[in-house]
C-alpha atoms as a PDB file:
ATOM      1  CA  UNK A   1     -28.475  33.388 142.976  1.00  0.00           C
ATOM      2  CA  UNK A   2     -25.250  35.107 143.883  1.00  0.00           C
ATOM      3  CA  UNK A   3     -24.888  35.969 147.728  1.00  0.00           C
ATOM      4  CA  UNK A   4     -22.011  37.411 150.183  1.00  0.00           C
ATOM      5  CA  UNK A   5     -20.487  34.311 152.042  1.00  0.00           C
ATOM      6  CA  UNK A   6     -18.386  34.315 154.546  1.00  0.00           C
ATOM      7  CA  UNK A   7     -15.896  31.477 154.046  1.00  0.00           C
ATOM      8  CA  UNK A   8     -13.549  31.824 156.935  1.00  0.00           C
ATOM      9  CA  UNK A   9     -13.093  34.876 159.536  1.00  0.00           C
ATOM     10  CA  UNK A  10      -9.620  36.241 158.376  1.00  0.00           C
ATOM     11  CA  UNK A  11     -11.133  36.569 154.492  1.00  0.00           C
ATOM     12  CA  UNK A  12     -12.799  39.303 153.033  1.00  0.00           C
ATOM     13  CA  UNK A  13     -16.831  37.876 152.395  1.00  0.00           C
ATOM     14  CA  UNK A  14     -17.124  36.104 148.870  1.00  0.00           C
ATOM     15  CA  UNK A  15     -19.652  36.751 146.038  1.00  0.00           C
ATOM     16  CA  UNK A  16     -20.075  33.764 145.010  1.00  0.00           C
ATOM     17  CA  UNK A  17     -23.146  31.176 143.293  1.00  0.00           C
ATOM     18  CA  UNK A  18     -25.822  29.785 145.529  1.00  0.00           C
ATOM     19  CA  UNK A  19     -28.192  27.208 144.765  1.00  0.00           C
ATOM     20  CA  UNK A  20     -32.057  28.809 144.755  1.00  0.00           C
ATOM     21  CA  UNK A  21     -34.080  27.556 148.312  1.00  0.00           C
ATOM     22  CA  UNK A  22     -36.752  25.084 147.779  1.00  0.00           C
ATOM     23  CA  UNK A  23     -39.700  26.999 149.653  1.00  0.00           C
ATOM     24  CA  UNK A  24     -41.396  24.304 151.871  1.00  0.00           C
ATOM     25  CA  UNK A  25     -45.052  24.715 152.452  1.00  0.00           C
ATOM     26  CA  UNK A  26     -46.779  27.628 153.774  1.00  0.00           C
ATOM     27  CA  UNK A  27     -43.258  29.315 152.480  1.00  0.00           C
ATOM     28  CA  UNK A  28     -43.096  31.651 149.672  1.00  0.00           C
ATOM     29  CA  UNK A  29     -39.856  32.579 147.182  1.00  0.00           C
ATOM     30  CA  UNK A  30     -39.343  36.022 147.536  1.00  0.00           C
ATOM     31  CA  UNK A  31     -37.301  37.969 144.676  1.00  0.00           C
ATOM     32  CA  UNK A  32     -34.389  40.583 146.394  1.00  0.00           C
ATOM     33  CA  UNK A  33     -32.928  43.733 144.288  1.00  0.00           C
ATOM     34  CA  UNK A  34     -30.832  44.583 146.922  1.00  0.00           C
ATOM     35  CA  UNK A  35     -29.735  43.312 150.713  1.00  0.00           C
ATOM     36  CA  UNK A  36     -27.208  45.150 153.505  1.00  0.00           C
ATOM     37  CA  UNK A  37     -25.537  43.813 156.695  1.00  0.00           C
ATOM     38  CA  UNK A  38     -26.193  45.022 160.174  1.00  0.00           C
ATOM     39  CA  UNK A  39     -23.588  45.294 162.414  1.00  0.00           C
ATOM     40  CA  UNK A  40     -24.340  41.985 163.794  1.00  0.00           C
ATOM     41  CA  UNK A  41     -23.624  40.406 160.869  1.00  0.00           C
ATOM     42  CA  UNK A  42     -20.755  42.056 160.341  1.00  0.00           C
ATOM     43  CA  UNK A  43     -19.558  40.561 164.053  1.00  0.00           C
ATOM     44  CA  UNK A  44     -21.034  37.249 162.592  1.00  0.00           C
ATOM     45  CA  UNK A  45     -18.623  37.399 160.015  1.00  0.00           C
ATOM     46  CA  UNK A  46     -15.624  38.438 161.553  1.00  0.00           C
ATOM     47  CA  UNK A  47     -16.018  35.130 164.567  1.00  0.00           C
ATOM     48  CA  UNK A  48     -16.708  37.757 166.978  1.00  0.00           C
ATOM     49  CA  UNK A  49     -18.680  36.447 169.370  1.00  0.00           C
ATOM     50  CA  UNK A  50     -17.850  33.381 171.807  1.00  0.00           C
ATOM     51  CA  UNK A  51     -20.646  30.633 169.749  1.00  0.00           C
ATOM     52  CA  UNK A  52     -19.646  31.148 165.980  1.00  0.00           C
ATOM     53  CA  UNK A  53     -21.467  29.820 163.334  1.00  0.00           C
ATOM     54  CA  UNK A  54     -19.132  27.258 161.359  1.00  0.00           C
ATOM     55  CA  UNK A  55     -18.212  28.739 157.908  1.00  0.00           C
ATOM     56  CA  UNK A  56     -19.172  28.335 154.779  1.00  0.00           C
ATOM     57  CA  UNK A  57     -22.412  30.962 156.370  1.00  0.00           C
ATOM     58  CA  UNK A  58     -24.163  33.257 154.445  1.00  0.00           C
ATOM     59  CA  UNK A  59     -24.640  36.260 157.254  1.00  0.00           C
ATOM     60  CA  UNK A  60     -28.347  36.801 158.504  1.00  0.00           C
ATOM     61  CA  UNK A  61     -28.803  33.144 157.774  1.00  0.00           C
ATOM     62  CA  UNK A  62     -26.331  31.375 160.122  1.00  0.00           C
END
């Protein structure tokens, strides 16, 4: 599945290849036409805030 990734905080996000997710049980694999970023993500992405998440992240997912 291709996703936006955010491989450092001075880079633009990457489109890149991600493997499919397993779903566990009780989990279900939902199919997505489209996605957006909030404005949190975007902060996410950027290293914003003082706890970052440690990149390669994929943003609403870190």
């Amino acid at each position: 599945m291709k996703a936006a990734v955010v491989t450092d905080f001075t880079s633009p996000l990457q489109v890149m290849d991600v493997p499919v997710p397993e779903p566990g049980p009780g989990e279900v694999l939902v199919r997505i036409e489209t996605s957006g970023l909030c404005h949190t993500d975007i902060h996410a992405a950027r290293g914003d805030w003082r706890v970052k998440p440690t990149p390669p992240f994929i943003p609403s997912r870190a």
